[in-house]
Protein backbone atom coordinates (compact mmCIF):
# COMPACT_ATOMS: atom_id res chain seq x y z
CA UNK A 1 166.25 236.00 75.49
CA UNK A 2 164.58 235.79 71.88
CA UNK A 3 165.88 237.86 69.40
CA UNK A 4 162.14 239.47 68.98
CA UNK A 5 162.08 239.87 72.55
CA UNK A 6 165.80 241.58 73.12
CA UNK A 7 165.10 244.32 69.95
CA UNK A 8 161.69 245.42 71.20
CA UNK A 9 163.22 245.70 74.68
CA UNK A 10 166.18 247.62 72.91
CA UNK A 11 163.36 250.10 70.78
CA UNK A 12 161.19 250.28 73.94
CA UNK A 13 164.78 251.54 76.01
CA UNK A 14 165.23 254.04 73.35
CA UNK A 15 162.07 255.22 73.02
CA UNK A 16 162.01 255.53 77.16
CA UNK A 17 164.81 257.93 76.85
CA UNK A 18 163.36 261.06 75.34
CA UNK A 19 160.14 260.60 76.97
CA UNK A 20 162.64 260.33 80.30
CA UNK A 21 164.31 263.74 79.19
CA UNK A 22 161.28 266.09 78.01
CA UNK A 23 159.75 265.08 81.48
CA UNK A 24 162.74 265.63 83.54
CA UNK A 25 163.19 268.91 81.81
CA UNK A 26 159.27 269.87 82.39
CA UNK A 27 159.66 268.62 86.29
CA UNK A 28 160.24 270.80 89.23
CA UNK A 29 163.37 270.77 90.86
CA UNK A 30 161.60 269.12 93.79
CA UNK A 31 159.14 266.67 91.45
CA UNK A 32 159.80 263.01 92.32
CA UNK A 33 157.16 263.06 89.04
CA UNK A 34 157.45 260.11 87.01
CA UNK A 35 159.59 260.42 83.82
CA UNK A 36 159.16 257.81 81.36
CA UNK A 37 158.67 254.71 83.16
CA UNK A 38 161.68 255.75 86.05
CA UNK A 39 161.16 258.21 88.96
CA UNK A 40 164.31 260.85 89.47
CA UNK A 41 165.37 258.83 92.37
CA UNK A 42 165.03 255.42 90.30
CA UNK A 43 166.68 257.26 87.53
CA UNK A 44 170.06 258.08 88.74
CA UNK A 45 170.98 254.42 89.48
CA UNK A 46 170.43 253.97 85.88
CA UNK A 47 172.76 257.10 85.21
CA UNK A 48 175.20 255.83 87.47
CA UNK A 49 175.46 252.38 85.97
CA UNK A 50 175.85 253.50 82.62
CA UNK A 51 178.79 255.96 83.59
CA UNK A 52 180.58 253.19 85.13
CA UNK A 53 180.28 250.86 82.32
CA UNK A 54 181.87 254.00 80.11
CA UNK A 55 184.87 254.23 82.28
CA UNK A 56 185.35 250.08 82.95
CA UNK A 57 188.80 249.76 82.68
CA UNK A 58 190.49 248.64 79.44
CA UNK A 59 192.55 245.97 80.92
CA UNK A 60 189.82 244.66 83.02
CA UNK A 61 189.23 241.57 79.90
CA UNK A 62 193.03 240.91 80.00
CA UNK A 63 193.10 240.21 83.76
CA UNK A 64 194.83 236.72 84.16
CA UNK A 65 196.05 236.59 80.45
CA UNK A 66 199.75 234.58 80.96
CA UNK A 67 202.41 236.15 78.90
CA UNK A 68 205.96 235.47 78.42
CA UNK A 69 208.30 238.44 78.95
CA UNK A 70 211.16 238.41 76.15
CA UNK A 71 213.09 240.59 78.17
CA UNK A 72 213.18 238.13 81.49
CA UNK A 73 211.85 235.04 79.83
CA UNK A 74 209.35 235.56 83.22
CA UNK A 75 205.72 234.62 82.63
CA UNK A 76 203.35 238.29 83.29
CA UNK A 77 200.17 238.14 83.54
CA UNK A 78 199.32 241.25 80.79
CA UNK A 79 196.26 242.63 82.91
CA UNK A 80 198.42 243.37 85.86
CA UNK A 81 200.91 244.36 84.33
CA UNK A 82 199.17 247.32 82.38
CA UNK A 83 196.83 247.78 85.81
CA UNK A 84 200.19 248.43 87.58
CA UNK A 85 201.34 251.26 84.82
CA UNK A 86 198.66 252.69 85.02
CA UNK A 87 198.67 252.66 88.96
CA UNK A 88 202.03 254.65 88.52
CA UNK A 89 199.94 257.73 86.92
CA UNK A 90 201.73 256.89 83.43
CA UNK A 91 199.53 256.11 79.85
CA UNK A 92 200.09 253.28 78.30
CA UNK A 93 200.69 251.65 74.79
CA UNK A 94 199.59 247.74 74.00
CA UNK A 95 199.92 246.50 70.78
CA UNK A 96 198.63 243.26 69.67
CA UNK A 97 200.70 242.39 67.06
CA UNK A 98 200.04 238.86 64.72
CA UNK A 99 203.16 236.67 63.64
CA UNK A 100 206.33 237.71 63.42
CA UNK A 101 206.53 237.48 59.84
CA UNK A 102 203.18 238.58 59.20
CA UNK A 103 202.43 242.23 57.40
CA UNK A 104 200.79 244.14 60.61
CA UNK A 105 203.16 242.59 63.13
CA UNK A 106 206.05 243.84 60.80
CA UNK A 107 204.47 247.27 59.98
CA UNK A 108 203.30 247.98 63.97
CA UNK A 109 207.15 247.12 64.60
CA UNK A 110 207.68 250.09 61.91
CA UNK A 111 205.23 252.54 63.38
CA UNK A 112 206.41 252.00 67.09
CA UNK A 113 209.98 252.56 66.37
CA UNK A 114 208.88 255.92 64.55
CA UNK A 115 206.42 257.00 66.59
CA UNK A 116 207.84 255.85 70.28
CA UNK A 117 209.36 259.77 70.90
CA UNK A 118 205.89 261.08 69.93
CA UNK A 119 204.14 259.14 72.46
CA UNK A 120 206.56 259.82 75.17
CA UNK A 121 205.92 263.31 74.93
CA UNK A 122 201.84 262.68 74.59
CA UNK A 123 202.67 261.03 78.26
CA UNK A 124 203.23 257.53 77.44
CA UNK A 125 205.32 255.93 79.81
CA UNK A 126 204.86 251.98 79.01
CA UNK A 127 205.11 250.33 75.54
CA UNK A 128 203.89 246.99 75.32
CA UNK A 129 203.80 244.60 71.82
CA UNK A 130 202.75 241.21 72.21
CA UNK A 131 203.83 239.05 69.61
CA UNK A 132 201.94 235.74 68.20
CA UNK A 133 205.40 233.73 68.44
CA UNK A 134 208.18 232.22 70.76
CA UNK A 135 210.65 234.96 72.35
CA UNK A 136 213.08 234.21 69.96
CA UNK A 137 210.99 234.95 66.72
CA UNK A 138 209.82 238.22 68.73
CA UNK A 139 213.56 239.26 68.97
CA UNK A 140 214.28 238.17 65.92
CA UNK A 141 211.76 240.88 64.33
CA UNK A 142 212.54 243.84 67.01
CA UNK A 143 216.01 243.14 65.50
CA UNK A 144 215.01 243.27 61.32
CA UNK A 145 213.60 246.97 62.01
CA UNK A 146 215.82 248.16 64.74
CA UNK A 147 212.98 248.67 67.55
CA UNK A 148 214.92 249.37 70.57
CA UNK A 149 214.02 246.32 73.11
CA UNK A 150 214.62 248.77 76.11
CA UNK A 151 212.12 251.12 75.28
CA UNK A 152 209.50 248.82 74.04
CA UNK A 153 208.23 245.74 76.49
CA UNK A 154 208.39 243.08 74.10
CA UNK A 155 205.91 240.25 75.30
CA UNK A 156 205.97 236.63 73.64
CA UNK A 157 202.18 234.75 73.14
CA UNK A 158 202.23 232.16 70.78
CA UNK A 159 198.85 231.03 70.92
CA UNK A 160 197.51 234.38 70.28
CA UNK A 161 195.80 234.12 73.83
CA UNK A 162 196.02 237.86 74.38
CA UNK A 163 194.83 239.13 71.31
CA UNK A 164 191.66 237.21 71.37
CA UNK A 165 191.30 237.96 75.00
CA UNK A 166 191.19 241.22 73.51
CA UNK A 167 188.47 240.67 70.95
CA UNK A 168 190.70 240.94 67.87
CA UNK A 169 189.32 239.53 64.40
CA UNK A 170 190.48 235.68 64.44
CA UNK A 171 189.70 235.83 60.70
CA UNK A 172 188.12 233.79 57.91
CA UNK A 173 186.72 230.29 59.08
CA UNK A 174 188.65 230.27 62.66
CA UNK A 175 186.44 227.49 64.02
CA UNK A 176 186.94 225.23 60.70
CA UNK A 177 189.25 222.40 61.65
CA UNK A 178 189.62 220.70 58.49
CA UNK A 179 190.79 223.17 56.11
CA UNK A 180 194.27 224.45 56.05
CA UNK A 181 194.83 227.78 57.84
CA UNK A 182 197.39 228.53 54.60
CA UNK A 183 194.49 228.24 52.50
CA UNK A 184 192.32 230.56 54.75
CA UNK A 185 195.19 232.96 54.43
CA UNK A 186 195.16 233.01 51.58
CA UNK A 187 191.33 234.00 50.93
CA UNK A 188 192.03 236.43 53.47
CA UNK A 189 194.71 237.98 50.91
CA UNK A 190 190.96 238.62 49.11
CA UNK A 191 188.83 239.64 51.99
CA UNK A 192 187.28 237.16 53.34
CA UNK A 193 186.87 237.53 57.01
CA UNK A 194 188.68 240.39 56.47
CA UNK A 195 187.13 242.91 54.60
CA UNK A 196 189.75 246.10 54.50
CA UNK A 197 192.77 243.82 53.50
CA UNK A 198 191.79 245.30 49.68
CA UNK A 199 191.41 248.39 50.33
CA UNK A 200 194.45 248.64 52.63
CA UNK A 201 196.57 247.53 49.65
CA UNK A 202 195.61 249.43 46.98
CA UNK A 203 195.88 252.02 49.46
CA UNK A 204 199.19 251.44 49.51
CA UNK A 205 199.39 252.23 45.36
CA UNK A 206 197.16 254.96 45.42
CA UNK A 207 198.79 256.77 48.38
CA UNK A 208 196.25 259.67 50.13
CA UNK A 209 196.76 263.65 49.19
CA UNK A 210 195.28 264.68 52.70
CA UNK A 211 197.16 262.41 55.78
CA UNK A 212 200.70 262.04 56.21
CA UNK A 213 202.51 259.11 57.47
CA UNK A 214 206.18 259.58 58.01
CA UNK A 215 206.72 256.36 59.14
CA UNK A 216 206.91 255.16 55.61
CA UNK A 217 210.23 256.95 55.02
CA UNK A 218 211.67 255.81 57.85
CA UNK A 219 211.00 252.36 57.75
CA UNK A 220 212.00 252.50 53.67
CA UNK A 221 215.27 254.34 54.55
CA UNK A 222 216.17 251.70 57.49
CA UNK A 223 215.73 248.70 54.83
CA UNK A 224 218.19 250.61 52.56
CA UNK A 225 220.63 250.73 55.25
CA UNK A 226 219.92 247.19 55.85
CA UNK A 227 220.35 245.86 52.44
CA UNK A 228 216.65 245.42 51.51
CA UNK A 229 215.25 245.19 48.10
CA UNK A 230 214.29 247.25 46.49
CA UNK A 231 216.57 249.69 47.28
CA UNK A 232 215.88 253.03 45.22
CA UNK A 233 213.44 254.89 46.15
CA UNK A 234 215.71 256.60 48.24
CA UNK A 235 219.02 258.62 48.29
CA UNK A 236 221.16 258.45 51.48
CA UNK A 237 223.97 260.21 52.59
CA UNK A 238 227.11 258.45 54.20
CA UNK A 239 225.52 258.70 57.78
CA UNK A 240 221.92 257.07 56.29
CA UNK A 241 220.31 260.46 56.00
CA UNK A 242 217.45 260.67 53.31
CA UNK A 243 218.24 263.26 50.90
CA UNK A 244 216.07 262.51 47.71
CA UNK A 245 213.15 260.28 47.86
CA UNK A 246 211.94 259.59 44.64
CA UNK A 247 208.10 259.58 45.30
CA UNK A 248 208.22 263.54 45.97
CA UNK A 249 209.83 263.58 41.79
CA UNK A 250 206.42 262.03 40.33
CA UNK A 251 204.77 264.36 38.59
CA UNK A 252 201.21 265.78 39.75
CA UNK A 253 201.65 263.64 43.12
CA UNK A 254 204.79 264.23 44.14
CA UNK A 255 203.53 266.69 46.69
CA UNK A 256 201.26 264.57 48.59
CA UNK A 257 201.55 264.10 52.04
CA UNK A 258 201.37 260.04 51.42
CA UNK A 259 202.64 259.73 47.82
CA UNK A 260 201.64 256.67 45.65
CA UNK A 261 203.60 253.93 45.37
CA UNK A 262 205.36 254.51 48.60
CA UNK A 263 204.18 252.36 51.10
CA UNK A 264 203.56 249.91 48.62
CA UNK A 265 207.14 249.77 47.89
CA UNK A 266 207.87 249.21 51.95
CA UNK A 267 205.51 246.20 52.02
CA UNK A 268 207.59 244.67 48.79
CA UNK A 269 210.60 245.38 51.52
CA UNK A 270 208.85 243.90 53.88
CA UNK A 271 207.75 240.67 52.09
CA UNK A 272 210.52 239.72 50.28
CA UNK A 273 213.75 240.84 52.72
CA UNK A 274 211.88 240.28 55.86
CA UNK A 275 209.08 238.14 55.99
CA UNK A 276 210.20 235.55 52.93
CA UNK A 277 214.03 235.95 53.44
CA UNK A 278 213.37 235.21 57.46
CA UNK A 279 210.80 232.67 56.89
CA UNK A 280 212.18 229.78 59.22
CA UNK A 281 212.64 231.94 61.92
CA UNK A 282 209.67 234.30 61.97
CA UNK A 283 206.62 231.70 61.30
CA UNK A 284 204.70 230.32 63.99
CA UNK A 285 205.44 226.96 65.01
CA UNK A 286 202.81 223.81 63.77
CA UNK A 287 201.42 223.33 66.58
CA UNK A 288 199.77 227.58 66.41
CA UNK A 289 199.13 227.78 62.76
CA UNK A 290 195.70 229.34 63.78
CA UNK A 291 197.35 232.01 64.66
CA UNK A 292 198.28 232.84 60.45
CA UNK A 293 194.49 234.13 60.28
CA UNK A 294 194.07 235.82 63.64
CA UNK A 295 194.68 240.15 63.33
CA UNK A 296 195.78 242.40 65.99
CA UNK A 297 194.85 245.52 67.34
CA UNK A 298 195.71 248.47 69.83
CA UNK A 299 194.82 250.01 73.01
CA UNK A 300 195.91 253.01 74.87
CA UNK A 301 194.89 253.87 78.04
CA UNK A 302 195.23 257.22 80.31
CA UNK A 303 197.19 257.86 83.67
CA UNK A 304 194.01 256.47 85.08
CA UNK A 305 193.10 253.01 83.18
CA UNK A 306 190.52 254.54 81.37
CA UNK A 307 190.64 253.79 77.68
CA UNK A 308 191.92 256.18 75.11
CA UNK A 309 191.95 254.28 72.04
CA UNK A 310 190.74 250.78 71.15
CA UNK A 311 191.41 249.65 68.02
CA UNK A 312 190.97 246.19 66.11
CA UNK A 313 192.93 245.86 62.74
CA UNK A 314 190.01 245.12 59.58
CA UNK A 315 192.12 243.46 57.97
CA UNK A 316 195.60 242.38 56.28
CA UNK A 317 197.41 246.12 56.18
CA UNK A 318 194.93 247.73 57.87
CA UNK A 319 196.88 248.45 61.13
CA UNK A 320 196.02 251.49 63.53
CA UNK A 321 197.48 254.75 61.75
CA UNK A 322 199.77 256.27 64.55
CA UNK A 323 198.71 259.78 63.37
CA UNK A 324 195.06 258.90 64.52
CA UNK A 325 196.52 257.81 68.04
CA UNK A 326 198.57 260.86 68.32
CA UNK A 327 194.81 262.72 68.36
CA UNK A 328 193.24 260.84 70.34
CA UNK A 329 196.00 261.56 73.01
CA UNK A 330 196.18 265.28 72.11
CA UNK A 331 192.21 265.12 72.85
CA UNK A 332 192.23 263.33 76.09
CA UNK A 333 193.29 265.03 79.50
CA UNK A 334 196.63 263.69 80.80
């Protein structure tokens, strides 16, 4: 179809529909009356179709997706295996997480390990996070942040087969064989092909004096315990209890719900005692260096495969924000 031809059919469609609704509504009950171009009997199909396609399941694109099960070193196939969850009247969790040493796989392996007793009592009975990297790499990084392995499915893709299968952003220049993927990284680092990688870091500086997102905390007060530079923003106790953070002393902003300089000061954890430090064992192999530009994403679906949340990171930083998913399942029936 021409582009000329698919938008008029798309403003003729939308045009149709309240033309379609101020006769239906001026009808009799008993009117097979014509309503826009559709009788009431030639109508509902249309209805009907379009109510399906709202309530397609979300795994139904990930059917016959091979992944490698860390836990059993078994090859799944992911579709099935959140199909069968789901089957079991439980709601489900899949992250698509990027390289192991990457930013969002690092911070999603933060957010889970916070946030896995608020989804369990949203419902959530399955936790799935596929990882762009061998098994080992994807243990390797459940380890750095302490994400229990028996509460979270930990799934091993190192091609990145799943993600895209899910539709994530394979960022800037994917298709572009002859220049290095480091170097399309690195433009990333500026936005290209991914435009909220700037605004997710300065984010990080500014901080936000409306949302709260006690992850940060967390994962800051687990790299103290673990050695991590830097290493004083907060003030344990001898059992790793926080009992000062510094951010709540600044002046002005110390009483914001996400203070400045906070989760900035995580991601300097992150990079330099994490991703740098375990560089050798985190990156992906040569032979799936696409995967440095390709992003991940998020999905949730209810008790009945229906889709909750689906959510495609932006950018570099820009992961899903737990506190949003936490709504979302609030919202939605169980």
């Amino acid at each position: 179809i021409k582009v000329d031809d698919f938008v008029f059919r798309l403003r003729a469609t939308s045009t149709a529909r309240p033309r379609a609704r101020r006769a239906c509504a001026a009808s009799s009950p008993r009117s097979s009356a014509t309503m826009g171009g559709f009788t009431r009997v030639g109508f509902a199909p249309l209805v009907l179709f379009l109510a399906l396609c709202d309530y397609t399941s979300g795994y139904s694109g990930l059917l016959g997706v091979k992944v490698a099960s860390v836990r059993t070193g078994s090859t799944v196939e992911l579709g099935s295996e959140l199909q069968a969850a789901t089957a079991s009247g439980q709601r489900v969790v899949c992250v698509f997480g990027t390289y192991p040493a990457d930013f969002n796989a690092i911070e999603y392996a933060q957010r889970v390990k916070h946030y896995l007793p608020k989804l369990r009592e949203r419902g959530v009975g399955k936790v799935f996070f596929v990882v762009n990297g061998q098994a080992e790499a994807a243990t390797k990084l459940a380890e750095l942040v302490d994400l229990d392995q028996s509460d979270v499915e930990l799934l091993a893709d190192p091609d990145g087969v799943a993600g895209r299968a899910f539709g994530v952003s394979r960022g800037w220049r994917p298709d572009d064989g002859e220049l290095s993927p480091y170097i399309k990284l690195f433009g990333m680092l500026f936005g290209l092909g991914a435009w909220a990688t700037l605004p997710a870091v300065l984010g990080g500086y500014i901080g936000n004096p409306f949302v709260a997102q006690p992850w940060i905390v967390d994962a800051l007060s687990q790299g103290q315990r673990a050695g991590r530079w830097p290493n004083n923003a907060l003030e344990l106790d001898t059992s790793g209890a926080v009992v000062v953070n510094k951010f709540a002393e600044l002046p002005l902003v110390g009483g914001w719900p996400r203070r400045p300089l906070e989760l900035a000061t995580l991601r300097l954890q992150n990079m330099m005692d994490i991703s740098i430090k375990n560089w050798d064992a985190l990156r992906p192999e040569d032979q799936h260096l696409k995967v440095l530009t390709q992003l991940g994403g998020c999905l949730i679906l209810g008790a009945g495969g229906e889709t909750i949340l689906d959510y495609k990171d932006p950018g570099i930083c820009a992961v899903l924000n737990f506190e949003n998913a936490l709504n979302k399942l609030d919202a939605a029936k169980a």
